[in-house]
N, C-alpha and C. Protein backbone atom coordinates (compact mmCIF):
# COMPACT_ATOMS: atom_id res chain seq x y z
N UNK A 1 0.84 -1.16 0.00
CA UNK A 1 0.00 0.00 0.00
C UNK A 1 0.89 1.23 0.00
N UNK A 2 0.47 2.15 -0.70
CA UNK A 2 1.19 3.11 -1.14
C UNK A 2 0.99 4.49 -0.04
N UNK A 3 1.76 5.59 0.51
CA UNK A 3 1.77 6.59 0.91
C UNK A 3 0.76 7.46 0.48
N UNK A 4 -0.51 8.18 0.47
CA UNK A 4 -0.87 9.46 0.11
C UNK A 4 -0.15 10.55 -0.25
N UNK A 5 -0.56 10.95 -0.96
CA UNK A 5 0.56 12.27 -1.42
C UNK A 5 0.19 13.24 -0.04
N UNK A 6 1.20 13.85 0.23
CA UNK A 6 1.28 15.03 1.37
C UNK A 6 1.93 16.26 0.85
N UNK A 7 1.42 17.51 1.09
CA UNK A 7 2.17 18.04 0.72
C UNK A 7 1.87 19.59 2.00
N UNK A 8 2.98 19.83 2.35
CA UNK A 8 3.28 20.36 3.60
C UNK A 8 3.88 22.20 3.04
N UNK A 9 3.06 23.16 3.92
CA UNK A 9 2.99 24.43 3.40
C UNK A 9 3.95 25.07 4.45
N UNK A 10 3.96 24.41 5.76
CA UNK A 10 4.58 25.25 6.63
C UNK A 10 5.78 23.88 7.63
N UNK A 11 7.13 24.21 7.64
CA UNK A 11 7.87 23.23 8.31
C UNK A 11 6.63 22.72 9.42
N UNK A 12 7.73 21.41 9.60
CA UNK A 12 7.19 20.76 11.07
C UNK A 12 7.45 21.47 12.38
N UNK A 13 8.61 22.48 12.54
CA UNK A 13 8.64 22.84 13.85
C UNK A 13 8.37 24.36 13.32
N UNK A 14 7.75 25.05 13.80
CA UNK A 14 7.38 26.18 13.52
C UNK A 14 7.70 27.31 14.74
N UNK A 15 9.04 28.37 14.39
CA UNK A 15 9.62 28.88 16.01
C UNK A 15 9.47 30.19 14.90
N UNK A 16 9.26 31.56 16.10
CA UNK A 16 9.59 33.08 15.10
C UNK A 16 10.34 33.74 16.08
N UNK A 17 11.39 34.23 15.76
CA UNK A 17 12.23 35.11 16.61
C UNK A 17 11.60 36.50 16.38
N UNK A 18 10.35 36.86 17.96
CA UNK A 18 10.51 38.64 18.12
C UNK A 18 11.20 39.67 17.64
N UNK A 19 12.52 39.30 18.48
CA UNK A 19 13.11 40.25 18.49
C UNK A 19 14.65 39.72 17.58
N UNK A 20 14.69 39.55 16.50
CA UNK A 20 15.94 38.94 16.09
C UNK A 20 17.26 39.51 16.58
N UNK A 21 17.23 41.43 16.65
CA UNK A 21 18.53 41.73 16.80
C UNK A 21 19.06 41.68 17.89
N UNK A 22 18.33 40.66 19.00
CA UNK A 22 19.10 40.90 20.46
C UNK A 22 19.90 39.08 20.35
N UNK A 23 19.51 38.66 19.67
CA UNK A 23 20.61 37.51 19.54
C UNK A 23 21.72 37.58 18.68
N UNK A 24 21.29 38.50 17.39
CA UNK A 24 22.62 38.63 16.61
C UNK A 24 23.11 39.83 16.76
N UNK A 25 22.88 40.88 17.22
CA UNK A 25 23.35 42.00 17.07
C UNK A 25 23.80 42.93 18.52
N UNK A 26 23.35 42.02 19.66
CA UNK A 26 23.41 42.69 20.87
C UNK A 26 22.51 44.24 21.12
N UNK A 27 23.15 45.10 21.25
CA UNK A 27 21.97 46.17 21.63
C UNK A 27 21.51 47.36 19.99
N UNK A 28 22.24 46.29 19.34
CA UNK A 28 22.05 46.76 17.89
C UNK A 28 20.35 47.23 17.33
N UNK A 29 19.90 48.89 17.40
CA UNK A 29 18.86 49.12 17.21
C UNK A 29 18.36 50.31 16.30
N UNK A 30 17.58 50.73 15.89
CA UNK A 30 17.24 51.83 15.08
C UNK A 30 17.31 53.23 15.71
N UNK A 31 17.30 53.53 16.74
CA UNK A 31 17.43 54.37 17.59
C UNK A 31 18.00 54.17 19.02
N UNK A 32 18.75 54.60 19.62
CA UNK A 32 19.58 54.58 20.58
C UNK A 32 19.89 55.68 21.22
N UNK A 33 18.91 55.20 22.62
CA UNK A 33 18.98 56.64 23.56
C UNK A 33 19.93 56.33 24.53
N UNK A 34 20.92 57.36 24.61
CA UNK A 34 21.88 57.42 25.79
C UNK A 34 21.58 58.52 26.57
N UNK A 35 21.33 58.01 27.94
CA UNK A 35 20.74 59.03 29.03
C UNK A 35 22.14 58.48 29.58
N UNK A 36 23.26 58.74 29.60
CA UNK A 36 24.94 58.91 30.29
C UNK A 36 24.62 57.65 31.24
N UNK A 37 26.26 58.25 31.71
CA UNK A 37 26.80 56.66 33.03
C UNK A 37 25.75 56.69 34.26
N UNK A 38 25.16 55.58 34.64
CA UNK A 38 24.59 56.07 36.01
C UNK A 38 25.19 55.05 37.19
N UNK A 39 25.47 55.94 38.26
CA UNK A 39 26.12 55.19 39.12
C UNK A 39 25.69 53.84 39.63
N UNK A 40 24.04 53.59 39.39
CA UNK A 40 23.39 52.51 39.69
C UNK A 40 22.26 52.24 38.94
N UNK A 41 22.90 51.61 37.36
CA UNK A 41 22.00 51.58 36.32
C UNK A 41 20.68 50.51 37.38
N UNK A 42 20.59 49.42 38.04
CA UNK A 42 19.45 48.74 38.97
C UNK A 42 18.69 49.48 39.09
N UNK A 43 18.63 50.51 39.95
CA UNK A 43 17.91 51.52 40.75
C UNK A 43 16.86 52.62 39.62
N UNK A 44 18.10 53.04 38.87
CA UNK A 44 17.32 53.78 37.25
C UNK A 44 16.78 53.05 36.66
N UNK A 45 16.48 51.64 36.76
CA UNK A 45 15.93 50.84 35.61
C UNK A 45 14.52 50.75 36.63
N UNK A 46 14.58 50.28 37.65
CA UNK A 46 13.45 50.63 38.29
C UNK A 46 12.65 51.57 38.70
N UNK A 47 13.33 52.93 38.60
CA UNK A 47 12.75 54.13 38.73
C UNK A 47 11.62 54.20 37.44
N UNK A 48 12.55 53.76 36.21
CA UNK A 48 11.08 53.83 35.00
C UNK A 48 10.68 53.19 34.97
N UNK A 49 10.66 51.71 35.35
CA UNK A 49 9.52 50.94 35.46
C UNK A 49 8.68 50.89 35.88
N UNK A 50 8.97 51.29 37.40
CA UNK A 50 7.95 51.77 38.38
C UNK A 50 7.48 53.02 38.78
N UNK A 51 8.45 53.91 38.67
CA UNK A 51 7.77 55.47 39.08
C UNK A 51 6.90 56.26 37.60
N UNK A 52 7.90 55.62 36.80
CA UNK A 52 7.23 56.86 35.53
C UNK A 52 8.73 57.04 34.45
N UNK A 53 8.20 57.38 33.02
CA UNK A 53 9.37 57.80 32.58
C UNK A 53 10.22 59.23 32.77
N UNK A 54 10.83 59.65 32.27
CA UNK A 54 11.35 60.46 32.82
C UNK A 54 10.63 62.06 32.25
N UNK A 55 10.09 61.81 31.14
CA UNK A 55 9.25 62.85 31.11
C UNK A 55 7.91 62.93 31.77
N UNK A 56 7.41 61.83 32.36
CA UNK A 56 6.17 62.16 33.27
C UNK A 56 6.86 62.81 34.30
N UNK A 57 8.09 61.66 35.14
CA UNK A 57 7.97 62.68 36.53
C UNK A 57 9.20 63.83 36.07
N UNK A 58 9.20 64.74 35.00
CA UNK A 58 9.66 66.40 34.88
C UNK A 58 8.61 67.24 34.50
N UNK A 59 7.02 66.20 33.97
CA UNK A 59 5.82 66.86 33.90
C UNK A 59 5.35 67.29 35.37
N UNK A 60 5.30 66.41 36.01
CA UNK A 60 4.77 66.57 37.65
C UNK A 60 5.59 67.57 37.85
N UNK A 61 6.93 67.67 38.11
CA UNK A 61 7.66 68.72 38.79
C UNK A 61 7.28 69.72 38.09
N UNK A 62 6.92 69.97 36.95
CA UNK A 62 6.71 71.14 36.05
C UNK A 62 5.49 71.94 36.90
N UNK A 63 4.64 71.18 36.77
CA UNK A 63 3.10 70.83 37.55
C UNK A 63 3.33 71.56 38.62
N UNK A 64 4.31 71.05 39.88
CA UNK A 64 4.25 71.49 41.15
C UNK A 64 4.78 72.86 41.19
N UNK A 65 5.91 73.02 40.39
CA UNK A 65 6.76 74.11 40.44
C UNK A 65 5.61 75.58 39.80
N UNK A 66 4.84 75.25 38.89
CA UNK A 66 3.83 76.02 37.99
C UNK A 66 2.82 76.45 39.72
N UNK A 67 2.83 75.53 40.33
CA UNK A 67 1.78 75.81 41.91
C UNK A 67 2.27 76.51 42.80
N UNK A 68 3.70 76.27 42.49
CA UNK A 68 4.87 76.84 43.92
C UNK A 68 4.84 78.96 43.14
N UNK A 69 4.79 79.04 41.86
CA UNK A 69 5.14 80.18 41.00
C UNK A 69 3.89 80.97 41.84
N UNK A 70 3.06 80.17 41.45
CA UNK A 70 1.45 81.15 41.59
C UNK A 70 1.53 81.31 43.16
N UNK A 71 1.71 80.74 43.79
CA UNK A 71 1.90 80.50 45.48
C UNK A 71 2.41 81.98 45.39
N UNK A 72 3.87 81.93 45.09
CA UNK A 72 4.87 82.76 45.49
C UNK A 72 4.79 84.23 44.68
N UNK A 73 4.40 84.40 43.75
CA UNK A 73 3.82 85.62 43.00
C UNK A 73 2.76 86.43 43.86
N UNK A 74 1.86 85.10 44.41
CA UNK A 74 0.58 85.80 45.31
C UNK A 74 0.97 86.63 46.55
N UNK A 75 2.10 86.08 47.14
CA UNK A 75 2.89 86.25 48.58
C UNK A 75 3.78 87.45 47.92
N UNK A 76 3.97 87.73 47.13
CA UNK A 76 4.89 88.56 46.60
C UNK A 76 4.86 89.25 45.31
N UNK A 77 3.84 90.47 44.72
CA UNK A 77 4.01 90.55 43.77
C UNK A 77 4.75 90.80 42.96
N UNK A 78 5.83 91.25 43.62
CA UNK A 78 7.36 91.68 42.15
C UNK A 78 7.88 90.89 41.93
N UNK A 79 7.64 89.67 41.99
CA UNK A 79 7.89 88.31 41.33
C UNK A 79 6.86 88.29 39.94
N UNK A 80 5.68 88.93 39.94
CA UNK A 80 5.46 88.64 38.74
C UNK A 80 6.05 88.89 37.41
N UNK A 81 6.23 88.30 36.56
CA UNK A 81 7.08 88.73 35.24
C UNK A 81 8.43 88.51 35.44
N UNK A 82 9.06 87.40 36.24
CA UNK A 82 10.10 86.67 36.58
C UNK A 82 11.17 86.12 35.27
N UNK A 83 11.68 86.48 34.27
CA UNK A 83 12.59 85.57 33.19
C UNK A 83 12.10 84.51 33.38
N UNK A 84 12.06 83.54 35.11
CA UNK A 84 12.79 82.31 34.76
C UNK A 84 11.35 81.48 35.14
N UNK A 85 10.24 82.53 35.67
CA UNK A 85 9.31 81.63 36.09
C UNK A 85 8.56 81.70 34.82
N UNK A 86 8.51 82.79 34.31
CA UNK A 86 7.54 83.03 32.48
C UNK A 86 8.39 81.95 31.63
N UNK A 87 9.27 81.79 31.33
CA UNK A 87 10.19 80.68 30.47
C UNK A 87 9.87 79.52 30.77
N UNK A 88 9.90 79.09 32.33
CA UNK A 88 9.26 77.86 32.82
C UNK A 88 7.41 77.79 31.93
N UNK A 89 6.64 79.10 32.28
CA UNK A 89 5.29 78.58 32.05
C UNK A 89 5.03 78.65 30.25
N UNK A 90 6.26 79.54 29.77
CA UNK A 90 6.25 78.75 28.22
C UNK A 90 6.51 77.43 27.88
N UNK A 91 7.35 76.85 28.29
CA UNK A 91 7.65 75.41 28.23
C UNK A 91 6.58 74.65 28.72
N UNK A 92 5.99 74.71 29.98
CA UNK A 92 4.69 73.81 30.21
C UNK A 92 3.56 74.11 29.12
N UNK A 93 3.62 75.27 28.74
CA UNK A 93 2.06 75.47 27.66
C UNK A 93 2.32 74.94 26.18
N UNK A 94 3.64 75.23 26.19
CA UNK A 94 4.63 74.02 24.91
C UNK A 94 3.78 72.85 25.05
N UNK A 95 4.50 72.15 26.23
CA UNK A 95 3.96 70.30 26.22
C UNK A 95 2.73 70.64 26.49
N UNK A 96 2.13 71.40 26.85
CA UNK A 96 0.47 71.21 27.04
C UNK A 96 -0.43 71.13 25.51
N UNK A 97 0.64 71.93 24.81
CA UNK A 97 -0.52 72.09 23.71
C UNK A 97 0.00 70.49 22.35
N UNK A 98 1.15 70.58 22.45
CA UNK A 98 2.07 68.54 22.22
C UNK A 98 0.83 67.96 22.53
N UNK A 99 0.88 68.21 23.72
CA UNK A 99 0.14 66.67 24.17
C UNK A 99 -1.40 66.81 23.44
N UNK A 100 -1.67 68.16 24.06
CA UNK A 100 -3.01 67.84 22.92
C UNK A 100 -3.14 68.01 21.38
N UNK A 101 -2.31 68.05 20.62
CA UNK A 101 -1.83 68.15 19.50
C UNK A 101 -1.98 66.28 19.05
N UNK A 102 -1.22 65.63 19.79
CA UNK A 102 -0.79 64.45 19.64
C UNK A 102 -2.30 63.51 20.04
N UNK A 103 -3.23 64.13 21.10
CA UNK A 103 -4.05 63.43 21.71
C UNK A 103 -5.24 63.34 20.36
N UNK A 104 -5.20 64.48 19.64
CA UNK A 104 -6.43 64.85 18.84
C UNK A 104 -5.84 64.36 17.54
N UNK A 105 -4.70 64.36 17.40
CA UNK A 105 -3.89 63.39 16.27
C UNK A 105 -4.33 61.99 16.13
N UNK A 106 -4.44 61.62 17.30
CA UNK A 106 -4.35 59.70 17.81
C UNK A 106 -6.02 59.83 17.60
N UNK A 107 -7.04 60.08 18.09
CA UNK A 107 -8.19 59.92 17.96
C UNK A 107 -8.70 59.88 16.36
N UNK A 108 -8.08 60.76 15.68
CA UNK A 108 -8.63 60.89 14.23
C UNK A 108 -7.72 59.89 13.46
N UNK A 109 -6.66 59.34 14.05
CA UNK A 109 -6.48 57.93 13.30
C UNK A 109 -7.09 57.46 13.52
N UNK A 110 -7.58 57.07 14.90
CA UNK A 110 -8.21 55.68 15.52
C UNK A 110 -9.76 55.77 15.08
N UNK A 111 -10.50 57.29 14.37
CA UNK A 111 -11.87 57.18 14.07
C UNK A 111 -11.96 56.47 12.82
């Protein structure tokens, strides 16, 4: 008795490498961010895992410092019109208007 014909579309063991370039290439990538030496890369690797990346928690400080301005302007008015506190609240209204730039970007793909 004879074999059936078979005819096979995909190997018998079927494996896909994710991420190919971390076996052949080591940290070989399309972009490569160097945030410098840190004395305890452990500790920084857990800080973004767990606290936030590093632009959330300089958003928060942005945040608090934008509360500490108005605080201290109120207690003091010849602080208003400060160089360094107006430069600060350009930069927050910067990422404020990013983010919603980017937020109203992402929705009208996703409609």
């Amino acid at each position: 008795m004879s074999e059936p014909f078979q005819l096979s579309l995909a190997p018998r063991q079927l494996t896909q490498t994710i991420n190919p370039w971390s076996w052949s290439f080591g940290d070989f990538s399309l972009f490569t961010i160097n945030l410098g030496q840190s004395g305890k890369p452990e500790v920084e690797a857990r800080v973004l895992d767990e606290v936030g990346s590093y632009g959330r928690q300089i958003g928060r400080i942005g945040e608090a410092l934008e509360k500490l301005i108005d605080w201290a302007e109120k207690q003091d008015p010849a602080l208003v019109g400060t160089p360094a506190f107006e430069e600060l609240r350009k930069q927050l209204l910067h990422v404020s208007l990013i983010k919603e730039q980017e937020t109203a970007k992402a929705e009208k793909a996703s409609a």
